[in-house]
PDB file of N, CA and C in Angstrom:
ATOM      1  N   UNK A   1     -17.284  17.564  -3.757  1.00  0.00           N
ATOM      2  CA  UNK A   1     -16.540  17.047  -4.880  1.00  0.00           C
ATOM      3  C   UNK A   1     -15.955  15.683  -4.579  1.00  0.00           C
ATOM      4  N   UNK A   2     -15.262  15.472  -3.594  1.00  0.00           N
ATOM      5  CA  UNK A   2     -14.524  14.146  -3.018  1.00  0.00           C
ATOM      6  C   UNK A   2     -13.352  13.983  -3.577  1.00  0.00           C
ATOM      7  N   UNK A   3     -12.941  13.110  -4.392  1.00  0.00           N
ATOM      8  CA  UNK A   3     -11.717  12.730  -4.592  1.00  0.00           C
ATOM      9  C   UNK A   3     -10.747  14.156  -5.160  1.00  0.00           C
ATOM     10  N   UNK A   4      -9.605  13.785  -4.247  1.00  0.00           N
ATOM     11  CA  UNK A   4      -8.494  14.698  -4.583  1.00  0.00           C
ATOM     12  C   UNK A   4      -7.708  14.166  -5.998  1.00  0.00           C
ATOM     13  N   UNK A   5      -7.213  15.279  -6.119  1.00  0.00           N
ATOM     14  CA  UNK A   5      -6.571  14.646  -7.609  1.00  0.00           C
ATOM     15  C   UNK A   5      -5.399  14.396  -7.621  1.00  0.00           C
ATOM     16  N   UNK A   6      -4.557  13.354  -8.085  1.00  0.00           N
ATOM     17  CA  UNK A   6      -3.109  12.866  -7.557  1.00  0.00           C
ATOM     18  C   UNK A   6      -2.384  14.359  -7.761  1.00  0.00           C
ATOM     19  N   UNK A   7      -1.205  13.981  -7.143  1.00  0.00           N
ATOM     20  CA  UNK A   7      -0.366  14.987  -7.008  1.00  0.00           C
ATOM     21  C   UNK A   7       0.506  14.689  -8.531  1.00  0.00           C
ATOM     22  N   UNK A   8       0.708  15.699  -9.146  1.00  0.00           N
ATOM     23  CA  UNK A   8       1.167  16.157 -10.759  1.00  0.00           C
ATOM     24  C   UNK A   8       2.537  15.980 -10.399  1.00  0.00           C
ATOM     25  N   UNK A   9       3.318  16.844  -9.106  1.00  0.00           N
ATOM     26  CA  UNK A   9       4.836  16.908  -9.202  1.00  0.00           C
ATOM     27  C   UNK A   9       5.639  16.021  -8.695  1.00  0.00           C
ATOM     28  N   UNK A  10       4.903  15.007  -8.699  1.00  0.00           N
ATOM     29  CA  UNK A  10       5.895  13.523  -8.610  1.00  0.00           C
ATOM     30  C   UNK A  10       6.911  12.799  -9.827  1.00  0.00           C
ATOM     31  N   UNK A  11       7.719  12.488  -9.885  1.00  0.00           N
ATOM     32  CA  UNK A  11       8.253  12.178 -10.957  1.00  0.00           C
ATOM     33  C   UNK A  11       7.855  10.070 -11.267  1.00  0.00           C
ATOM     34  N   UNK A  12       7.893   9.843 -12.450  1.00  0.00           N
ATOM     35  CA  UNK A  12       7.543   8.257 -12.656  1.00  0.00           C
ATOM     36  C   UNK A  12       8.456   7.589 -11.844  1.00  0.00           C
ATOM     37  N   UNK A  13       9.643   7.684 -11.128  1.00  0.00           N
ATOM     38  CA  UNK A  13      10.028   6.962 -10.128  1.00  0.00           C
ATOM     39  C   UNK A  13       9.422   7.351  -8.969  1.00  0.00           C
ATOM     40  N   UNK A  14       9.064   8.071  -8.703  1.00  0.00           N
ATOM     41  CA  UNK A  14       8.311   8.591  -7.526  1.00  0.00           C
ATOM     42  C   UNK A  14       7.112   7.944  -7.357  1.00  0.00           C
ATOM     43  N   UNK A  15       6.306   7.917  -8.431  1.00  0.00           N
ATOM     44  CA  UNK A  15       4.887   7.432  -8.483  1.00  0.00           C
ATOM     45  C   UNK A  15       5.193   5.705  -8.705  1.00  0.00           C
ATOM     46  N   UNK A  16       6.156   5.274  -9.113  1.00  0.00           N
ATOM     47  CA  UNK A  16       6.157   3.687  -9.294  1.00  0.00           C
ATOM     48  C   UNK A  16       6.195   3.093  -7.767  1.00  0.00           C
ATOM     49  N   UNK A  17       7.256   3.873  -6.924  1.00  0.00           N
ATOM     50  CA  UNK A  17       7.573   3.990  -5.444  1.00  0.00           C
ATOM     51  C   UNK A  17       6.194   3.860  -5.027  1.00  0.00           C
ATOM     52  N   UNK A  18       5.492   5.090  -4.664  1.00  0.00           N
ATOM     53  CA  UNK A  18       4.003   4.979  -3.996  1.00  0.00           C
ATOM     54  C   UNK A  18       3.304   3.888  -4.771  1.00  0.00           C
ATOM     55  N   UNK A  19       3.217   2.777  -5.885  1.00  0.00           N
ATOM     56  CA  UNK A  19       2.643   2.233  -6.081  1.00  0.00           C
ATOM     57  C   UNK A  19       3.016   0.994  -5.573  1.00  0.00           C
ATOM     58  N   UNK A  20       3.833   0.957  -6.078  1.00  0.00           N
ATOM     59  CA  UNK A  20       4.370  -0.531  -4.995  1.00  0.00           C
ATOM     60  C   UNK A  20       4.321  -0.067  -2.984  1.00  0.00           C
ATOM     61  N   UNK A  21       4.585   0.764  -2.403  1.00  0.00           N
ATOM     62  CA  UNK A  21       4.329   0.981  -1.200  1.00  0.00           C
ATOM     63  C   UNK A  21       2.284   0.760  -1.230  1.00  0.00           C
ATOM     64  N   UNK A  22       1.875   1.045  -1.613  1.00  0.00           N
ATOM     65  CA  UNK A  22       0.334   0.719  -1.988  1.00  0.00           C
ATOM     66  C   UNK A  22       0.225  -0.433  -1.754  1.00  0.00           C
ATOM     67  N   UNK A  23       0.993  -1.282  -2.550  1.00  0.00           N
ATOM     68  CA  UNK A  23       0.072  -2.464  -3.541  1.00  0.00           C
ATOM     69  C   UNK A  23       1.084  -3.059  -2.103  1.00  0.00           C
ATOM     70  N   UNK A  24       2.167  -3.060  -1.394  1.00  0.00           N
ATOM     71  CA  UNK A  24       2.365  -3.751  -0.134  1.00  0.00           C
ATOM     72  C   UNK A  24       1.360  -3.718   0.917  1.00  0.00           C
ATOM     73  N   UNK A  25       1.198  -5.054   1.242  1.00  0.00           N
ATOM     74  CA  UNK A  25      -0.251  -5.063   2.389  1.00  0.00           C
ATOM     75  C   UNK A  25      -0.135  -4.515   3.899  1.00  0.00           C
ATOM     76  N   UNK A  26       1.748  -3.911   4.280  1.00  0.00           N
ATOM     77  CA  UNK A  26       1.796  -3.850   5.026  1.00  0.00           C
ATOM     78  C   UNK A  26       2.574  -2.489   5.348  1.00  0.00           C
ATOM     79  N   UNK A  27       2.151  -1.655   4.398  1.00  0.00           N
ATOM     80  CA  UNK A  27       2.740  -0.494   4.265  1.00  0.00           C
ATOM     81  C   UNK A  27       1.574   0.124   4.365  1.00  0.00           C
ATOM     82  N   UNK A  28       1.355   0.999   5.749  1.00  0.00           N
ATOM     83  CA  UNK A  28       0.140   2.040   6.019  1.00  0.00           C
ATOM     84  C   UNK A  28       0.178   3.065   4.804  1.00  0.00           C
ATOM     85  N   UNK A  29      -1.444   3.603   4.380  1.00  0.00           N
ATOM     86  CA  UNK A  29      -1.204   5.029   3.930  1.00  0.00           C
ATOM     87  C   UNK A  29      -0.773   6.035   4.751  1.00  0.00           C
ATOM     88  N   UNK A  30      -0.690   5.990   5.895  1.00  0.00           N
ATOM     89  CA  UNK A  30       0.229   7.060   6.589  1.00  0.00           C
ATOM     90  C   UNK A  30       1.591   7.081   6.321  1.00  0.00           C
ATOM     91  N   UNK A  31       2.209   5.757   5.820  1.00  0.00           N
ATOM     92  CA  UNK A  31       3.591   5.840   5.848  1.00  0.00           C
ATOM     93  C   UNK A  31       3.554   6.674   4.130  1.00  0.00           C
ATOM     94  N   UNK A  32       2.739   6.716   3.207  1.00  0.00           N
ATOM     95  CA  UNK A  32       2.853   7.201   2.011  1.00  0.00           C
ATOM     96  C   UNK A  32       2.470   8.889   2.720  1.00  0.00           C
ATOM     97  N   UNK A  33       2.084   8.964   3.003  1.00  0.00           N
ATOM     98  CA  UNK A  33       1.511  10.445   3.038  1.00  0.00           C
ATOM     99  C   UNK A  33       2.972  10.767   3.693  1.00  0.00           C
ATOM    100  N   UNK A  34       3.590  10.539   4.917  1.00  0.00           N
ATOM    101  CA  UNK A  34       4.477  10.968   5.562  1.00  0.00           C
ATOM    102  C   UNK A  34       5.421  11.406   4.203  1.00  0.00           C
ATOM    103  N   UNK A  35       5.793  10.516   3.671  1.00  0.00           N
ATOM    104  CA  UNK A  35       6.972  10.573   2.389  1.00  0.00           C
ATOM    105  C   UNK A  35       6.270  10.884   1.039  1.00  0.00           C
ATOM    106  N   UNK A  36       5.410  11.407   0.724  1.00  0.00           N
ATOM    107  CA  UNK A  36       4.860  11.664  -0.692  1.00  0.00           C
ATOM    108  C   UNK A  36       4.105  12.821  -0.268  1.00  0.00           C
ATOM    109  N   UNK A  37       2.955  12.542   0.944  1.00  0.00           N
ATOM    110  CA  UNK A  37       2.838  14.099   0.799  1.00  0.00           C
ATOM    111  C   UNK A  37       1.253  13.455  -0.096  1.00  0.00           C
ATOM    112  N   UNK A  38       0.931  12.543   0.221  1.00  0.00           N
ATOM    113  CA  UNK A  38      -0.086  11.888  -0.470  1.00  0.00           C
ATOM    114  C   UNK A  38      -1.466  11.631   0.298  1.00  0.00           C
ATOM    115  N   UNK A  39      -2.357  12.240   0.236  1.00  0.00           N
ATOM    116  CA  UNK A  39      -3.772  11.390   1.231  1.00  0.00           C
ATOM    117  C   UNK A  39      -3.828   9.951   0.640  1.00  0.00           C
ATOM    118  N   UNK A  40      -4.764   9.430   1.791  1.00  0.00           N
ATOM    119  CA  UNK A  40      -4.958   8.064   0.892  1.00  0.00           C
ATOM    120  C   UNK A  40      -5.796   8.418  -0.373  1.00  0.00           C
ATOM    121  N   UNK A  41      -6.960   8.815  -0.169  1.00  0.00           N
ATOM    122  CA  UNK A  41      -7.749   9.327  -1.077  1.00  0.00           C
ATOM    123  C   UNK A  41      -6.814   9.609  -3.058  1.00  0.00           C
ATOM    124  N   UNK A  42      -5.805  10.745  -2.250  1.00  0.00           N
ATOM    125  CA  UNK A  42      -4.599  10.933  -3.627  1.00  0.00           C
ATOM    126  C   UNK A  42      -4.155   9.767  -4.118  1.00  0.00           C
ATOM    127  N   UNK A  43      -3.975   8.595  -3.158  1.00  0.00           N
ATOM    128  CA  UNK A  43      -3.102   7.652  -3.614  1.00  0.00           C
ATOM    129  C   UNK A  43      -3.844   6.923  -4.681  1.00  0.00           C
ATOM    130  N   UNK A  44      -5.426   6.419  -3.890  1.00  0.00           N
ATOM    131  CA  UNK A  44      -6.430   5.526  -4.700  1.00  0.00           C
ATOM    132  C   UNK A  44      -6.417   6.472  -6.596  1.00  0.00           C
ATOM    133  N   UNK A  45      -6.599   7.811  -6.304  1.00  0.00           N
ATOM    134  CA  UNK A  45      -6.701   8.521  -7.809  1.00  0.00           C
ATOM    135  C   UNK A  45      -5.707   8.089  -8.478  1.00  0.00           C
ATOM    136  N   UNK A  46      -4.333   8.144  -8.080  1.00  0.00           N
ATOM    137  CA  UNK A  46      -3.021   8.120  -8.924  1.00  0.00           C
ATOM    138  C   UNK A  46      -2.885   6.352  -8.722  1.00  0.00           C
ATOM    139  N   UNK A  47      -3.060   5.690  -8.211  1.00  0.00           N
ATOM    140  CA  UNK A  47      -3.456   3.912  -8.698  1.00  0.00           C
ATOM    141  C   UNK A  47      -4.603   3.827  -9.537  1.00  0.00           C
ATOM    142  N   UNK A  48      -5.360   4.088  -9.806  1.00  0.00           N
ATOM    143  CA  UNK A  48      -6.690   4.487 -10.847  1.00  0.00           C
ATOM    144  C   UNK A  48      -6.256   4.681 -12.006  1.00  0.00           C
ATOM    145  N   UNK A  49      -5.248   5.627 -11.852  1.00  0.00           N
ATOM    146  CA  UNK A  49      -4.853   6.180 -13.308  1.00  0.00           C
ATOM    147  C   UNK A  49      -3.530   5.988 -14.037  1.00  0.00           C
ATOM    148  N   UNK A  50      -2.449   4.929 -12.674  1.00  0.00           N
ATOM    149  CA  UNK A  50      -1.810   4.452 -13.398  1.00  0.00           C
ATOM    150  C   UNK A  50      -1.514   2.992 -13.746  1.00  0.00           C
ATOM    151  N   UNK A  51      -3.067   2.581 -13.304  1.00  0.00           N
ATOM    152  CA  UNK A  51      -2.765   0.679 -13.315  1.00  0.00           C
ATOM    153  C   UNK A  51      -3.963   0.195 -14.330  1.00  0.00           C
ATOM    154  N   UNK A  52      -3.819  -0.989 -15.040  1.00  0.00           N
ATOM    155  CA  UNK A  52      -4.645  -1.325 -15.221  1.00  0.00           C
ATOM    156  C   UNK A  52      -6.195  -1.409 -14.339  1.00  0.00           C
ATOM    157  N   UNK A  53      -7.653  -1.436 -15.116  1.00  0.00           N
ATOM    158  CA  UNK A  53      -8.749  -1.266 -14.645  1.00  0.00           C
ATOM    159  C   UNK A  53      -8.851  -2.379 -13.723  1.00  0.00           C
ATOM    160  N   UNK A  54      -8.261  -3.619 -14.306  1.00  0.00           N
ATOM    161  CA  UNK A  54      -8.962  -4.839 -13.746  1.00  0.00           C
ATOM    162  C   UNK A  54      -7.402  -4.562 -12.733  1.00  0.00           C
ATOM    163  N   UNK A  55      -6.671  -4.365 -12.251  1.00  0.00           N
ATOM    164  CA  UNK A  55      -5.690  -4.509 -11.672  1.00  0.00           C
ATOM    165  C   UNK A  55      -5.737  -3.297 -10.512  1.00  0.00           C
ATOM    166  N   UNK A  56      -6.347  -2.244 -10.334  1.00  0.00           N
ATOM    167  CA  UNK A  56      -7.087  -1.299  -9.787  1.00  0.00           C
ATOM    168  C   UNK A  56      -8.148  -1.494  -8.698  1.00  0.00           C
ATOM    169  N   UNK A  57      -8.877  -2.556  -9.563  1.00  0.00           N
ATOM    170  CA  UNK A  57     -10.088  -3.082  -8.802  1.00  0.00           C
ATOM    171  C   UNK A  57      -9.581  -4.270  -8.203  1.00  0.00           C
ATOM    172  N   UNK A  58      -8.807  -5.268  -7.885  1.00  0.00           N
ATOM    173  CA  UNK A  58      -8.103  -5.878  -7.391  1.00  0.00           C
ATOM    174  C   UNK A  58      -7.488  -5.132  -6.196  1.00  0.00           C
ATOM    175  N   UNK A  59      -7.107  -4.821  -6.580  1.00  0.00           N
ATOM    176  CA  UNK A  59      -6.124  -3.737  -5.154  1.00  0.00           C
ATOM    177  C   UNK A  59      -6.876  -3.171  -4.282  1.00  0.00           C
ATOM    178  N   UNK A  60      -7.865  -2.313  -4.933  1.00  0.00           N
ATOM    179  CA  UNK A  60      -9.178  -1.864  -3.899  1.00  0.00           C
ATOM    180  C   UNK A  60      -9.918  -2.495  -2.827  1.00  0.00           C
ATOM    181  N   UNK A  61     -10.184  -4.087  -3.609  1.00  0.00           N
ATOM    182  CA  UNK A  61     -10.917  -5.111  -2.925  1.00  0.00           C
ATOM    183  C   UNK A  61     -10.386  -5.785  -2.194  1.00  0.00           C
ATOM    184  N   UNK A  62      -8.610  -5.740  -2.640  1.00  0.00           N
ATOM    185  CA  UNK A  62      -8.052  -6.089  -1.213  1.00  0.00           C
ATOM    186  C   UNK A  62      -7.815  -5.217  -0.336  1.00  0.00           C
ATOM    187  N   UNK A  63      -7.370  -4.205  -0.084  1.00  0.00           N
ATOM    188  CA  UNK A  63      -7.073  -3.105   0.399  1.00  0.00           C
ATOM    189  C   UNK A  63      -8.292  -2.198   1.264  1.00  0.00           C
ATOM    190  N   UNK A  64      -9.367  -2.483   0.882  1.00  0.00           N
ATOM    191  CA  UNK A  64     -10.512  -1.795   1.528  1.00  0.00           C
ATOM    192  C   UNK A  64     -10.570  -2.002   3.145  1.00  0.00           C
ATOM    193  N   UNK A  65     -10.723  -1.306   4.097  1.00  0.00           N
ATOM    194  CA  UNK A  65     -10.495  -1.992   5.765  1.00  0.00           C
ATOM    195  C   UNK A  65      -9.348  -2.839   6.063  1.00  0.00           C
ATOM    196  N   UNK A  66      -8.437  -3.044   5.241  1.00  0.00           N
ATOM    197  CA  UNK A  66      -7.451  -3.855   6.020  1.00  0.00           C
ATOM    198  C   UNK A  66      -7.024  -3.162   6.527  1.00  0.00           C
ATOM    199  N   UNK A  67      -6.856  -3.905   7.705  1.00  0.00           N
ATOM    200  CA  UNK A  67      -6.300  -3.532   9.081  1.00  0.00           C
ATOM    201  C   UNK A  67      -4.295  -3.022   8.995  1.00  0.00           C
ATOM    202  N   UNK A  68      -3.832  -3.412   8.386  1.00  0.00           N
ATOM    203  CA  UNK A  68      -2.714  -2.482   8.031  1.00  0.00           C
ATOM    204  C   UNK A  68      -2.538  -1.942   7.187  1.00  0.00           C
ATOM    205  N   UNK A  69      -3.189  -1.552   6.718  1.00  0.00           N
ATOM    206  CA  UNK A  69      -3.099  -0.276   5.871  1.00  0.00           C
ATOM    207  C   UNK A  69      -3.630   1.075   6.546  1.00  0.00           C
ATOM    208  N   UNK A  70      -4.311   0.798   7.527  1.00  0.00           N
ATOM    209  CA  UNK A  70      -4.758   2.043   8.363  1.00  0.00           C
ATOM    210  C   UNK A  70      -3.903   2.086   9.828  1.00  0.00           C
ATOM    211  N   UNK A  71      -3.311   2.835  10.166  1.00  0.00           N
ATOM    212  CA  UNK A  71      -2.559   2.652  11.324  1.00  0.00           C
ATOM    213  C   UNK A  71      -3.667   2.322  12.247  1.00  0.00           C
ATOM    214  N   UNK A  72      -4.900   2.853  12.509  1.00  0.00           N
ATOM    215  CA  UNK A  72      -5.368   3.446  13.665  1.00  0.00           C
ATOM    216  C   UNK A  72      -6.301   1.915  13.521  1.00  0.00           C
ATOM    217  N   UNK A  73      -6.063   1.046  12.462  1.00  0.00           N
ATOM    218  CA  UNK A  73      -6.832  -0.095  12.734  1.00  0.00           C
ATOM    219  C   UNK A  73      -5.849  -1.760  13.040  1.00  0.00           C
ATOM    220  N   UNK A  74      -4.872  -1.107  13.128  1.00  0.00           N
ATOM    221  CA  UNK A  74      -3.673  -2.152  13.152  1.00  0.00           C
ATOM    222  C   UNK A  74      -3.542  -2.331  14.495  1.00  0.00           C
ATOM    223  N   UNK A  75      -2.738  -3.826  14.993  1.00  0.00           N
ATOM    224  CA  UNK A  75      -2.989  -4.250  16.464  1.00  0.00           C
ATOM    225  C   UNK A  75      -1.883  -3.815  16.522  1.00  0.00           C
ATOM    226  N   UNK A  76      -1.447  -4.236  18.056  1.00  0.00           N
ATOM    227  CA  UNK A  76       0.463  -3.530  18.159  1.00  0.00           C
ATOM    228  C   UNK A  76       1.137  -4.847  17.624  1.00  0.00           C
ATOM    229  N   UNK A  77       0.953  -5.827  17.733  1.00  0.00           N
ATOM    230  CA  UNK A  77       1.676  -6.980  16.845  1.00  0.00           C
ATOM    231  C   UNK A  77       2.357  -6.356  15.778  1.00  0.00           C
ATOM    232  N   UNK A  78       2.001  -5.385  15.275  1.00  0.00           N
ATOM    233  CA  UNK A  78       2.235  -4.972  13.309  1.00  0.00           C
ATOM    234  C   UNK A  78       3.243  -4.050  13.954  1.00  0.00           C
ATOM    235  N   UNK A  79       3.778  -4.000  14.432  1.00  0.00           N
ATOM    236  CA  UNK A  79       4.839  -2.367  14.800  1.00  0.00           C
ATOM    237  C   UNK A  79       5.927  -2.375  13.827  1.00  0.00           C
ATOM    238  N   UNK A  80       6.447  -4.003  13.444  1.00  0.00           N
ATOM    239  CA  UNK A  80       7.742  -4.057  12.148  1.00  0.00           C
ATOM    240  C   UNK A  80       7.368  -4.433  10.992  1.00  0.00           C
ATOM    241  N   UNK A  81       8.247  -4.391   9.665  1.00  0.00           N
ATOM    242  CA  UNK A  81       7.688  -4.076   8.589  1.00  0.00           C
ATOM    243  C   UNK A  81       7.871  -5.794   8.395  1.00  0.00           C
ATOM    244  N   UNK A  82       7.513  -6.880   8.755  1.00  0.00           N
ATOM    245  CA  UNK A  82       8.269  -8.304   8.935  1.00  0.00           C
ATOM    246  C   UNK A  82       6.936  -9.085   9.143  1.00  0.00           C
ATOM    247  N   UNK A  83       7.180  -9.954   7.751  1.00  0.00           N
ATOM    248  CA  UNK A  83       5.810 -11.036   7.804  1.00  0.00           C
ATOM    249  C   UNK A  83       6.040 -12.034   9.274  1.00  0.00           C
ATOM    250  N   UNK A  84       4.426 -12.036   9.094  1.00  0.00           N
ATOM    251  CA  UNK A  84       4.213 -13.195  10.226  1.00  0.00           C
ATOM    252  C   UNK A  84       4.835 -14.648   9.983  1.00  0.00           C
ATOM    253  N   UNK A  85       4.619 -14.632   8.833  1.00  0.00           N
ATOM    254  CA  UNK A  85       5.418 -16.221   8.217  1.00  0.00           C
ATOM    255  C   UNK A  85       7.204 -16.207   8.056  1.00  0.00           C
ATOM    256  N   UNK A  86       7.671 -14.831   8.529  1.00  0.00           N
ATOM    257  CA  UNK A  86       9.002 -14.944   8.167  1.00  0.00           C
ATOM    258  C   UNK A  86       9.728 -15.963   8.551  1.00  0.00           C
ATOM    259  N   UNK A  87       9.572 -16.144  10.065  1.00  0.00           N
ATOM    260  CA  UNK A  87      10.787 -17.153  10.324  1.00  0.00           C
ATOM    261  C   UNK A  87      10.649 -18.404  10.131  1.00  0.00           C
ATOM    262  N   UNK A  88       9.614 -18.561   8.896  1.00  0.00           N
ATOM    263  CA  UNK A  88       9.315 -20.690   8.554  1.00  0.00           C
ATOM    264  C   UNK A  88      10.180 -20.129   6.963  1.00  0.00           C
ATOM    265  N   UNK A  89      11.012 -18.889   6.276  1.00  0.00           N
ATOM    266  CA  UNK A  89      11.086 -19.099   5.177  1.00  0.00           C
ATOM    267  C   UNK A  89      12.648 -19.283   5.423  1.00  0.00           C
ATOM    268  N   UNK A  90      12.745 -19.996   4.336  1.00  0.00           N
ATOM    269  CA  UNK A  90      14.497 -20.409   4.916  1.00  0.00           C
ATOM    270  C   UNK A  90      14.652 -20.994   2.898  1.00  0.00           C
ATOM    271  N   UNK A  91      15.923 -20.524   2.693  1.00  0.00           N
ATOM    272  CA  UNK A  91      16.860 -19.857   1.143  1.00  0.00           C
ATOM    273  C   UNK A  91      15.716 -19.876   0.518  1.00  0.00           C
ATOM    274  N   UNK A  92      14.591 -19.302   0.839  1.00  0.00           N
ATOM    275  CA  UNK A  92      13.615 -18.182  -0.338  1.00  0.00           C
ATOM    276  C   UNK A  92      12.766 -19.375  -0.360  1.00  0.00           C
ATOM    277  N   UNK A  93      12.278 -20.335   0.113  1.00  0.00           N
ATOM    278  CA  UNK A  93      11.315 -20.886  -0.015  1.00  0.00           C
ATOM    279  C   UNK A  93      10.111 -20.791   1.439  1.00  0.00           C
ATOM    280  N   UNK A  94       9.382 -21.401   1.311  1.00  0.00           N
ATOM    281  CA  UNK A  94       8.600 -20.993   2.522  1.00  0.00           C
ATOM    282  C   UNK A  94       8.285 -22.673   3.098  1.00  0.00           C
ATOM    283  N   UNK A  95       8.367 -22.786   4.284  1.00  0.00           N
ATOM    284  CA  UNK A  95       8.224 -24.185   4.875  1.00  0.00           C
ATOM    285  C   UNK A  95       6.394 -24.177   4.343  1.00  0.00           C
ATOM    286  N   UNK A  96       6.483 -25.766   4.784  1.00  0.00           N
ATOM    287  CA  UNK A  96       5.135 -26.526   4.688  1.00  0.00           C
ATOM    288  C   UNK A  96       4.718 -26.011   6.062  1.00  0.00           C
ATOM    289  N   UNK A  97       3.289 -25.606   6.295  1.00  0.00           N
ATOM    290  CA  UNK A  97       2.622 -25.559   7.743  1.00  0.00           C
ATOM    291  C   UNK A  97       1.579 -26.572   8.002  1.00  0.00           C
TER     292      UNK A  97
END
């Protein structure tokens, strides 16, 4: 059969939560499953069905093999939740590189 089917007993703050933890490039699906209780597999169904098509397929195509989104493909560099560019951004803008 393959795909699992999202989980039903989440509430719309719950599911807005896992979507934005998703749609962050640096938030593993392990860290969703730990706290939702979600496979990745669950997650991709319940982003499917609650995002736009063209906005779905966007996310996928970024999200496919990246390397943090899978723990087990992430270097140890990634251990904090803290962009690489953080310390060039200074009062919310981001320096020139």
């Amino acid at each position: 059969m393959g795909m699992s089917k999202p989980n039903t007993d989440l509430s719309e703050q719950q599911i807005d939560r896992v979507i934005e933890m998703a749609w962050e490039d640096r938030t593993p699906f392990d860290a969703i499953e730990r706290q939702f209780g979600l496979s990745e597999a669950m997650v991709i169904a319940l982003m499917r069905k609650h995002m736009k098509r063209s906005s779905f397929e966007m996310w996928r195509k970024r999200v496919t093999g990246r390397s943090t989104k899978h723990l087990g493909l992430r270097t140890n560099d990634v251990a904090r939740h803290k962009s690489a560019s953080q310390r060039f951004i200074t009062h919310n803008k981001m320096s020139k590189r």
